[in-house]
Protein backbone atom coordinates (compact mmCIF):
# COMPACT_ATOMS: atom_id res chain seq x y z
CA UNK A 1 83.94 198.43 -27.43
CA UNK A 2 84.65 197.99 -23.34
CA UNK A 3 87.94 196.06 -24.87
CA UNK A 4 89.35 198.81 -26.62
CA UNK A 5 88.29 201.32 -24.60
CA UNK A 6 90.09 199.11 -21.77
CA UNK A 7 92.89 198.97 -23.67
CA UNK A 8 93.43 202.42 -24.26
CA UNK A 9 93.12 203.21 -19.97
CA UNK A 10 95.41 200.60 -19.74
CA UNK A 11 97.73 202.51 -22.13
CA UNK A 12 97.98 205.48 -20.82
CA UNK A 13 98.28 204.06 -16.96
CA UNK A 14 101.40 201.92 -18.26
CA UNK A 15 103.03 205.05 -19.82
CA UNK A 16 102.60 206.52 -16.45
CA UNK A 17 104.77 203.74 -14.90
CA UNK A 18 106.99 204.14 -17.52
CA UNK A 19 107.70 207.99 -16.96
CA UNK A 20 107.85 207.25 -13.27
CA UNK A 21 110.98 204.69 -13.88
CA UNK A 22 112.54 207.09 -16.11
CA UNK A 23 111.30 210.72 -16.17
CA UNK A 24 112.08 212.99 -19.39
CA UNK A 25 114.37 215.72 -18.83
CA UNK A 26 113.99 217.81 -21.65
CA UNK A 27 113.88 222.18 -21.34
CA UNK A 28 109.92 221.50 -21.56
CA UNK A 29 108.71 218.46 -20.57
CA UNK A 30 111.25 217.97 -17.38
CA UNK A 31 108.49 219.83 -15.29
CA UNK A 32 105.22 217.95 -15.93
CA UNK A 33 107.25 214.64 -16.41
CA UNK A 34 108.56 215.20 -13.01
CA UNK A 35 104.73 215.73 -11.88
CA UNK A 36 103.23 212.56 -13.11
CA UNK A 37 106.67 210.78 -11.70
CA UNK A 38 106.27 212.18 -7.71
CA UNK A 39 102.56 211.52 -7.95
CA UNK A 40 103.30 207.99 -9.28
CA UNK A 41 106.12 207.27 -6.99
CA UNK A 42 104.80 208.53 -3.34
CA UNK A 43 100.83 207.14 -3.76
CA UNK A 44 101.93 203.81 -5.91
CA UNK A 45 99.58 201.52 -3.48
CA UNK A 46 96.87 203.96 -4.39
CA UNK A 47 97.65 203.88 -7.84
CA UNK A 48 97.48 199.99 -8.07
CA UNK A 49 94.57 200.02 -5.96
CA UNK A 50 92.72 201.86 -8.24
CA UNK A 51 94.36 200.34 -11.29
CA UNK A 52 93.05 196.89 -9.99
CA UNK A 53 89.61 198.44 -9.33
CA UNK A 54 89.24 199.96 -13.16
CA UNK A 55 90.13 196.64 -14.35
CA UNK A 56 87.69 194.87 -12.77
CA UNK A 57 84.89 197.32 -13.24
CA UNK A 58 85.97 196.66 -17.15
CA UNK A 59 85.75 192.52 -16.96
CA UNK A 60 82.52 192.83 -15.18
CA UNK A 61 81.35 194.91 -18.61
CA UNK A 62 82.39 191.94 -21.01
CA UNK A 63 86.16 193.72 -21.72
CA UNK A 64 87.99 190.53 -21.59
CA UNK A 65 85.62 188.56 -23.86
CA UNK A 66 88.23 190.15 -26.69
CA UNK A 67 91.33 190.66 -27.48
CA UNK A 68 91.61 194.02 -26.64
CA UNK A 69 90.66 193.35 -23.57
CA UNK A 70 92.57 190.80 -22.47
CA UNK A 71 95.73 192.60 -23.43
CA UNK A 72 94.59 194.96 -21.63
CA UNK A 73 94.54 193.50 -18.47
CA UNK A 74 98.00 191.75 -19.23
CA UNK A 75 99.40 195.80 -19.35
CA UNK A 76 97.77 196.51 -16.12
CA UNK A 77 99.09 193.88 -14.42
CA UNK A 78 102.56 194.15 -15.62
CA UNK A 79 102.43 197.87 -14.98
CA UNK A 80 101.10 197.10 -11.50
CA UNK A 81 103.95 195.08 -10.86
CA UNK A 82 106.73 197.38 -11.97
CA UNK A 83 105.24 200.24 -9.91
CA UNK A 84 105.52 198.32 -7.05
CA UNK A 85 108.95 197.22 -7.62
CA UNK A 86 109.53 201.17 -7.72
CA UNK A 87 108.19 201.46 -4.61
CA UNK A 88 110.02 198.59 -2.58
CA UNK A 89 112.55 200.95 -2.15
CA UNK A 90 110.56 203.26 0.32
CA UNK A 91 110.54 199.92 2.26
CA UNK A 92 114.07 201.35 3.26
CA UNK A 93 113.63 204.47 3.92
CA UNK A 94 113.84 203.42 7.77
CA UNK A 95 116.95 201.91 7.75
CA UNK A 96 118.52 204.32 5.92
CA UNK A 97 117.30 207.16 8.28
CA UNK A 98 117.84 204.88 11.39
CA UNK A 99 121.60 205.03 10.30
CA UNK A 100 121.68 208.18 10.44
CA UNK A 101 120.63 209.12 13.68
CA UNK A 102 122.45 206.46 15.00
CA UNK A 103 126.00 208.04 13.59
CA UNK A 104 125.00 211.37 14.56
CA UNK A 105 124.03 210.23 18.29
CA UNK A 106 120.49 212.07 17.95
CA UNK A 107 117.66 211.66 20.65
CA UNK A 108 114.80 209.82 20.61
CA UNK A 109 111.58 211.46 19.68
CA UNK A 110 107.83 210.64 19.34
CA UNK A 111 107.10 208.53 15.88
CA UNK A 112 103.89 210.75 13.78
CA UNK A 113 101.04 208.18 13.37
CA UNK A 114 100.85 205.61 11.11
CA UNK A 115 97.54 206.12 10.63
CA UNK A 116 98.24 208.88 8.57
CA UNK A 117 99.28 206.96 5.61
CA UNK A 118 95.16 206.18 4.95
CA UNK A 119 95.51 209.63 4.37
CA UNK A 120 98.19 210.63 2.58
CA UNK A 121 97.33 214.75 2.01
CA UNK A 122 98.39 216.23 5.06
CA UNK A 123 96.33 218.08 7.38
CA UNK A 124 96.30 220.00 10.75
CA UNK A 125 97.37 217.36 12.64
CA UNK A 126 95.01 216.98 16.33
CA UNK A 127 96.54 218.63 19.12
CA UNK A 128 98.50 221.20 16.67
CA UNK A 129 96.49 224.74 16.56
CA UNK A 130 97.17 227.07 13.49
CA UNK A 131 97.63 230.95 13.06
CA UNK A 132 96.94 231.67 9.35
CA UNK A 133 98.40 234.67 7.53
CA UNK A 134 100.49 236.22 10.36
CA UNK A 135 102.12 238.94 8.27
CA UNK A 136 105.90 239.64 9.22
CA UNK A 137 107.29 242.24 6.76
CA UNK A 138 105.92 244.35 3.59
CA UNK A 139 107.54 244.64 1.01
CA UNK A 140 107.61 246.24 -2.63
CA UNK A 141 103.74 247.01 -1.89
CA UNK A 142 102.91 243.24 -1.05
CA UNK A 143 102.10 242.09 2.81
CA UNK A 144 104.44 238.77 3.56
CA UNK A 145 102.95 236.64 6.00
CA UNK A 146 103.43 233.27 7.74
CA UNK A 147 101.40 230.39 9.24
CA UNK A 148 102.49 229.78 13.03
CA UNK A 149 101.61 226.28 14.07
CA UNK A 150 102.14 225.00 17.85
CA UNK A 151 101.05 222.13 19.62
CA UNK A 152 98.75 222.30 22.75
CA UNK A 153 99.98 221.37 26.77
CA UNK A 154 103.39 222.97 25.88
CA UNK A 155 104.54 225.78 28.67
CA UNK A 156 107.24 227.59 28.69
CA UNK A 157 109.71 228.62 25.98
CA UNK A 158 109.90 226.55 22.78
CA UNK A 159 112.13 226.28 20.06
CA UNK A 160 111.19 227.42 16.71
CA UNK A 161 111.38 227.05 13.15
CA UNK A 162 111.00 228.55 9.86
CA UNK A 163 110.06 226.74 6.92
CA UNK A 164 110.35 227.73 3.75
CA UNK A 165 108.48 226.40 0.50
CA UNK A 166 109.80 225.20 -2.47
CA UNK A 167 108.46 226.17 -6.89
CA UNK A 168 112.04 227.03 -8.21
CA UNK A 169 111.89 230.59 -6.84
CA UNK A 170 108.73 231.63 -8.75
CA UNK A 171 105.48 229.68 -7.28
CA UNK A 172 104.31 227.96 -4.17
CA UNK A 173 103.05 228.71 -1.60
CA UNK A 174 103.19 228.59 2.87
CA UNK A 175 99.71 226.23 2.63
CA UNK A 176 101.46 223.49 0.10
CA UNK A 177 104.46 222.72 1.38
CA UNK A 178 106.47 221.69 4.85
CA UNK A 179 103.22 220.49 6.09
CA UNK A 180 103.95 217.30 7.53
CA UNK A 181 107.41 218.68 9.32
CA UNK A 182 105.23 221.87 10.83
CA UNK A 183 102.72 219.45 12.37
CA UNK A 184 105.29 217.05 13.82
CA UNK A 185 107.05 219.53 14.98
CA UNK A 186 104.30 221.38 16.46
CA UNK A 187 103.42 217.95 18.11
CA UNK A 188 106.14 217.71 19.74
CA UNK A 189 106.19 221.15 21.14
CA UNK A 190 107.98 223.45 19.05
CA UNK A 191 106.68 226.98 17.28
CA UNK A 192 106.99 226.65 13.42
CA UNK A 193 106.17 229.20 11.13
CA UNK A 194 105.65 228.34 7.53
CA UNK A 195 106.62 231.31 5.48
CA UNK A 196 105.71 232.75 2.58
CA UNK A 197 108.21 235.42 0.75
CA UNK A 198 108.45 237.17 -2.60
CA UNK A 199 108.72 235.32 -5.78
CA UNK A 200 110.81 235.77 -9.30
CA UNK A 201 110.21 237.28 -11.90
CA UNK A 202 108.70 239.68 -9.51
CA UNK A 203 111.65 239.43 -6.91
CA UNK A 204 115.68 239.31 -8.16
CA UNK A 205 117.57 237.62 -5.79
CA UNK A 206 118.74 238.16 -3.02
CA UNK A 207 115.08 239.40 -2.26
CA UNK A 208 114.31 235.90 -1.09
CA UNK A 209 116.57 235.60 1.07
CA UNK A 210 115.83 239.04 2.91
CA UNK A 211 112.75 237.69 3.43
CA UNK A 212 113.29 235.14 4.80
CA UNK A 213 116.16 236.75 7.40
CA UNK A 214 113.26 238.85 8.15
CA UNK A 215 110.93 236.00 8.88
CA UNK A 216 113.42 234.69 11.34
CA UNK A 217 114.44 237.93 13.21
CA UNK A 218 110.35 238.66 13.23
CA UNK A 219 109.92 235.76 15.20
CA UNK A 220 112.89 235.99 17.40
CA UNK A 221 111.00 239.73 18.19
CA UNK A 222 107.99 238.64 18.82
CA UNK A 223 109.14 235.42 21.10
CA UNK A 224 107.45 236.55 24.15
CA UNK A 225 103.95 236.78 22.08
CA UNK A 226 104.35 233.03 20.52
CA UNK A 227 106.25 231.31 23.76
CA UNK A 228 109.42 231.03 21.45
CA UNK A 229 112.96 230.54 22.53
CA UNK A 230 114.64 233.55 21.42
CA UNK A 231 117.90 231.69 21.44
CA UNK A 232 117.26 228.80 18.98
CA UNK A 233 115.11 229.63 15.81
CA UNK A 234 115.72 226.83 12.94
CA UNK A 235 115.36 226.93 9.58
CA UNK A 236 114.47 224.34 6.91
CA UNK A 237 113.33 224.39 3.56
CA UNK A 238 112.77 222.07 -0.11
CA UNK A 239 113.96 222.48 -3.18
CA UNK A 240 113.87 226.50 -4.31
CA UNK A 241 113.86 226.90 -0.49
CA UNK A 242 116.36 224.57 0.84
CA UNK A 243 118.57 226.96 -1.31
CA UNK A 244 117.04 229.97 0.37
CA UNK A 245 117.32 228.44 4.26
CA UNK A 246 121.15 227.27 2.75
CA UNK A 247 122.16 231.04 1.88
CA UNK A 248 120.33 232.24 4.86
CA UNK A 249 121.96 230.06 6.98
CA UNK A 250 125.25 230.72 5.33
CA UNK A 251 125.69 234.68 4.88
CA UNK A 252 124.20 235.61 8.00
CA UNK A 253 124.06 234.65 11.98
CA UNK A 254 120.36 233.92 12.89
CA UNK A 255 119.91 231.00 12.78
CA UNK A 256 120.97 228.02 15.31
CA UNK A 257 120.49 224.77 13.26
CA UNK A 258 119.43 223.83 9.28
CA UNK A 259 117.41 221.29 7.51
CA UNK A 260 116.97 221.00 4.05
CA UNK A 261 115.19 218.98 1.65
CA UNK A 262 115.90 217.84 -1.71
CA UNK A 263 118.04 221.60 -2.27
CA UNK A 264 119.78 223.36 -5.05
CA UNK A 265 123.14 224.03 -3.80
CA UNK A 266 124.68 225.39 -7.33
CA UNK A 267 123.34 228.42 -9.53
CA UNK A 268 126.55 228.00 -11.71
CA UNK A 269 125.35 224.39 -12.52
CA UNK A 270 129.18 223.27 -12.36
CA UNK A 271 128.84 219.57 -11.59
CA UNK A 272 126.37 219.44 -15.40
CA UNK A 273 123.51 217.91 -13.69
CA UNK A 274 120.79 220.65 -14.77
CA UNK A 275 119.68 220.88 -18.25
CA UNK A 276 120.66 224.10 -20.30
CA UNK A 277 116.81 225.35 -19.56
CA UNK A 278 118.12 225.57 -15.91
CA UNK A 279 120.65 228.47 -16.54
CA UNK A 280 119.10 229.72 -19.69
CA UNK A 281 115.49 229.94 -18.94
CA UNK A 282 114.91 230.06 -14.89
CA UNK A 283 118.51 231.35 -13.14
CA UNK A 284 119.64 233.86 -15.24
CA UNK A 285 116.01 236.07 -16.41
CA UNK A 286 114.33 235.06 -13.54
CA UNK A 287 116.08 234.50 -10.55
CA UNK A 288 119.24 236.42 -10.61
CA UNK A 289 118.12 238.77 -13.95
CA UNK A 290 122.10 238.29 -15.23
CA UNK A 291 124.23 236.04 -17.55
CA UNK A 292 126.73 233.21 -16.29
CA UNK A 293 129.04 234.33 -18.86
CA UNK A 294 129.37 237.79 -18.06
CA UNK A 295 128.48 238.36 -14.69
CA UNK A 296 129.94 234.87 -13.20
CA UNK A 297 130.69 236.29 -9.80
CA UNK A 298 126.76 236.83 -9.28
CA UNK A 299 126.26 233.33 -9.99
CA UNK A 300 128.48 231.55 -7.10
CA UNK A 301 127.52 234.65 -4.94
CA UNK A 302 124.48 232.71 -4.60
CA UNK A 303 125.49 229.40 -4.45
CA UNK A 304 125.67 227.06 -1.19
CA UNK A 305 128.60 225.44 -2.66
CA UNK A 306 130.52 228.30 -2.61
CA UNK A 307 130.12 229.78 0.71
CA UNK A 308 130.60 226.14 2.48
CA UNK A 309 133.45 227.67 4.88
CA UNK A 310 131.28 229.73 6.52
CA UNK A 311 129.12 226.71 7.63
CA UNK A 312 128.93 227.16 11.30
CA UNK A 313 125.53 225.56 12.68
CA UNK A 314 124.46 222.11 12.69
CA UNK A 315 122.94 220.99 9.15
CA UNK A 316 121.30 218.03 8.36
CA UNK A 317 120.65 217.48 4.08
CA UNK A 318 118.09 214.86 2.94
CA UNK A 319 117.81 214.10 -0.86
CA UNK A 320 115.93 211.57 -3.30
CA UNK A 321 118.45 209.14 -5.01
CA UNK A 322 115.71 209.66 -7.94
CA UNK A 323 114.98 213.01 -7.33
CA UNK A 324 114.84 214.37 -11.55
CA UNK A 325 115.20 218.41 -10.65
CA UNK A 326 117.56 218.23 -8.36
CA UNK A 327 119.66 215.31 -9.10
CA UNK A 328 121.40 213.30 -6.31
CA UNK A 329 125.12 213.95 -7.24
CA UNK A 330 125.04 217.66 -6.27
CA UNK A 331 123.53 217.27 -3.14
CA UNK A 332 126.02 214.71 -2.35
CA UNK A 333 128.58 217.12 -3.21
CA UNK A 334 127.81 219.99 -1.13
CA UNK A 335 127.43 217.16 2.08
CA UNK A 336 130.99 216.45 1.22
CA UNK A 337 132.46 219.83 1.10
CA UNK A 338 130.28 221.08 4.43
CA UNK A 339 131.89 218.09 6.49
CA UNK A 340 135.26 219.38 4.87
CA UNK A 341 134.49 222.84 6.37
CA UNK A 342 132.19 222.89 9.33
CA UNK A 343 132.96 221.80 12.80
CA UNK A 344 129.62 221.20 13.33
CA UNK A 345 127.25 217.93 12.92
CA UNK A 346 126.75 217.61 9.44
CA UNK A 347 124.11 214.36 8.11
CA UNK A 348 123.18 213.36 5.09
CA UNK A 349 120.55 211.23 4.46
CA UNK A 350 119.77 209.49 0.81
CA UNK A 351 116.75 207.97 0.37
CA UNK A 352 115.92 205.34 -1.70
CA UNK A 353 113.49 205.19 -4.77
CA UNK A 354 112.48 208.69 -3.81
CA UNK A 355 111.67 211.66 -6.27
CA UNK A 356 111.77 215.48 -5.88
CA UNK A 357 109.13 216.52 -3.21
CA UNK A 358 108.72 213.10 -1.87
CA UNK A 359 107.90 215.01 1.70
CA UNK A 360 104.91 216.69 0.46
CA UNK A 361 102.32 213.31 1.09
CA UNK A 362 102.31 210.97 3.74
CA UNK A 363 104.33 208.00 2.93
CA UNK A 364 106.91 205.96 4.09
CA UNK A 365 109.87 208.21 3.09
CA UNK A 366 108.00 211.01 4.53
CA UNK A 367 107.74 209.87 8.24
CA UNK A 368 111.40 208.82 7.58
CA UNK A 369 112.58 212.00 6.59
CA UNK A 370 110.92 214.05 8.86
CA UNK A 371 111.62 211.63 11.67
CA UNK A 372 114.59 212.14 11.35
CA UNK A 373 114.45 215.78 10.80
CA UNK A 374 112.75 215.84 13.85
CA UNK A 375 115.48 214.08 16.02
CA UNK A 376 118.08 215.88 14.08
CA UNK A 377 116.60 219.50 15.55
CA UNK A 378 115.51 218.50 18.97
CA UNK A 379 119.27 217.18 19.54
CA UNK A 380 120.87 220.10 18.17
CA UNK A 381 118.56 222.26 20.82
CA UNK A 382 119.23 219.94 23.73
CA UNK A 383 123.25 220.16 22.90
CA UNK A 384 122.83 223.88 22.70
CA UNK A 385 121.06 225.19 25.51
C-alpha cells in the first residue's frame, strides 16, 4: 500500500516538473498552469528538498520493498533532476544583470542579504519602518491608499518611488507584490510607496492610470511630511502594472525615471504572442469595456508600444525569457523601439530560466533584478540632481 500510494505522490510531483518546463497556454488553464510553473521555478531547491524528504519518509515505511515503490523513487529522482536543470539558469542571473550595469555605467550600491534566500517570502526587512494604508485619493466611493516604507538613519531629502502591483488589471494587491524592491530600496534610503488603485471590471481604463498619476503627485505634495525629494519621484511596476507605470510614464510628465517588470506593452496583441482569451476575455470586457475590431484606436491608445516617441525619462525593462503571460518577444520589442526613440538610458535586462513574477520570492533572479533595479534608479538620481 506505502508503494502505490508512493507512486501516486511521485506522480503528481513529476507532472509538476513537467508543467514547469512547458506550461499550458490554453484560454483556461494558462492561469493556474502558470501558478504551479512560478512556484516550481523560483523555490526548486525547496521543492527537491522536500521531494527528497517524502521519499525517504516512504522507504523508511517499507515503499520500496515493491514495485510500486521503487518506480516511484526512480520518478522522483528523475524529476528532481530535471527541476534542477530548470533552475541552473538562475545561476546566471548575475552575469546577465552585471552586464547590464556595466553598459549602462550605473553606480555601485549595497547587495540585499543573502541570508534572505532561507527565507524566501519577503518581509519588512530590519532597519526599513512601514506606514500601512496611507490613503492618497477617493475615488468612485472607495478610499485608495498606499504603504510608505523608508529606511532608518536617512536625513534629509530622499528620492522616492511608486510601485505598482501586478493581477492583469483586476486583482492584487499593495501587500503582495514589489516587496523585495520597497525594502531594498527603503534600505538604502529612499521613500517608496507601494500603491494600491482601482481594479477592472470595476474600473475601465484609463482609471488605473489616474490613479496612479495621483499616487505620484500625492507624494510629490506631501514631500515635506515623508522627507521626499520633490524633484525625483520614480515609478516601477510588474506585469498589469508595469503597463500602468509604462502609460503613466508615457502620457504624462511626473515622473523622473521607470522600472518595469515582466510588462504588457501591447493591448492590440500585434506581435500574436497572447492567446485569443487575452483580447476576447480580459482586454476588451474588462479592461478597456470595447472591441479591437471596432473601436481599434482605443486599443493602441493604451498601448506602450505605441506611444514610444514620447519616451523621455530613463527606463530600465527586465523580463523572464520563460515568462508564459507575458512572453519574452514583446518585451524585447518595445526595448527596441524605446532605444529607437528616447534619448535617454534605456536597459534591458533578460533573465534566464525565469517565469512571470519571478520577483515576488527571494531567489537568485530576484536579488539580480532588483539589484540592478536598484543601481539603475540611484544612477539616474545622481545624474539628475
Amino acid at each position: 500500500m506505502a508503494g502505490w500510494l508512493f507512486l501516486l505522490v511521485s506522480l503528481a510531483g513529476t507532472a509538476i516538473v513537467i508543467n514547469a518546463a512547458k506550461p499550458l497556454r490554453g484560454p483556461i488553464s494558462i492561469v493556474p498552469s502558470w501558478v504551479l510553473a512560478f512556484l516550481t521555478l523560483d523555490l526548486a531547491l525547496f521543492h527537491i528538498g522536500l521531494a527528497l524528504l517524502v521519499a525517504g519518509g516512504f522507504a523508511l515505511f517499507g515503499a520500496l520493498d515493491a514495485w510500486p515503490g521503487k518506480l516511484a523513487l526512480l520518478l522522483t529522482l528523475a524529476s528532481s533532476a530535471v527541476l534542477l536543470v530548470l533552475w541552473l539558469p538562475s545561476l546566471r542571473a548575475g552575469s546577465v544583470t552585471d552586464a547590464v550595469a556595466a553598459e549602462l555605467e550605473l553606480d555601485e550600491v549595497e547587495r540585499i542579504p543573502r541570508r534572505l534566500l532561507l527565507r524566501p517570502i519577503p518581509r519588512v526587512r530590519d532597519g526599513v519602518s512601514v506606514l500601512r494604508d496611507v490613503p492618497f485619493a477617493r475615488r468612485d466611493g472607495r478610499v485608495l491608499d498606499m504603504d510608505i516604507y523608508h529606511g532608518s538613519g536617512h536625513a534629509g531629502r530622499r528620492p522616492g518611488l511608486v510601485f505598482l502591483h501586478g493581477g492583469g488589471w483586476v486583482l492584487g494587491d499593495k501587500r503582495e507584490q514589489g516587496l523585495p524592491l520597497c525594502n531594498h530600496l527603503a534600505s538604502l534610503g529612499w521613500v517608496c510607496a507601494n500603491a494600491n488603485y482601482r481594479l477592472s471590471p470595476g474600473a475601465t481604463y484609463p482609471d488605473h492610470v489616474d490613479d496612479a498619476t495621483s499616487a505620484v503627485a500625492w507624494l510629490r505634495e506631501q514631500s515635506d511630511d515623508y522627507g521626499v525629494d520633490p524633484d525625483f519621484i520614480a515609478i516601477a511596476g510588474n506585469s498589469a502594472g508595469a503597463h500602468i507605470a509604462a502609460m503613466t510614464a508615457l502620457t504624462g510628465d511626473s515622473v523622473q525615471a521607470i522600472v518595469t517588470f515582466y510588462g504588457v506593452y501591447d493591448l492590440t496583441n500585434r506581435l500574436g504572442v497572447h492567446g485569443s482569451a487575452f483580447l476576447k476575455r480580459l482586454i476588451g470586457p474588462y479592461v478597456l469595456k470595447a472591441f479591437l475590431d471596432s473601436e481599434p484606436e482605443r486599443f493602441h491608445a493604451a498601448s506602450p508600444m505605441d506611444h514610444v516617441e514620447r519616451a523621455s525619462i530613463p527606463w530600465l525593462i527586465l523580463q523572464g525569457d520563460r515568462d508564459s503571460l507575458t512572453p519574452v518577444p514583446e518585451a524585447r520589442e518595445f526595448a527596441r523601439r524605446l532605444r529607437e526613440h528616447s534619448k535617454h538610458a534605456v536597459g534591458y535586462a533578460e533573465l534566464p530560466g525565469a517565469q512571470h513574477a519571478f520577483d515576488i520570492y527571494y531567489s537568485l533572479r530576484t536579488f539580480a533584478a532588483v539589484e540592478l533595479a536598484a543601481r539603475f534608479l540611484v544612477t539616474a538620481y545622481r545624474r539628475i540632481r
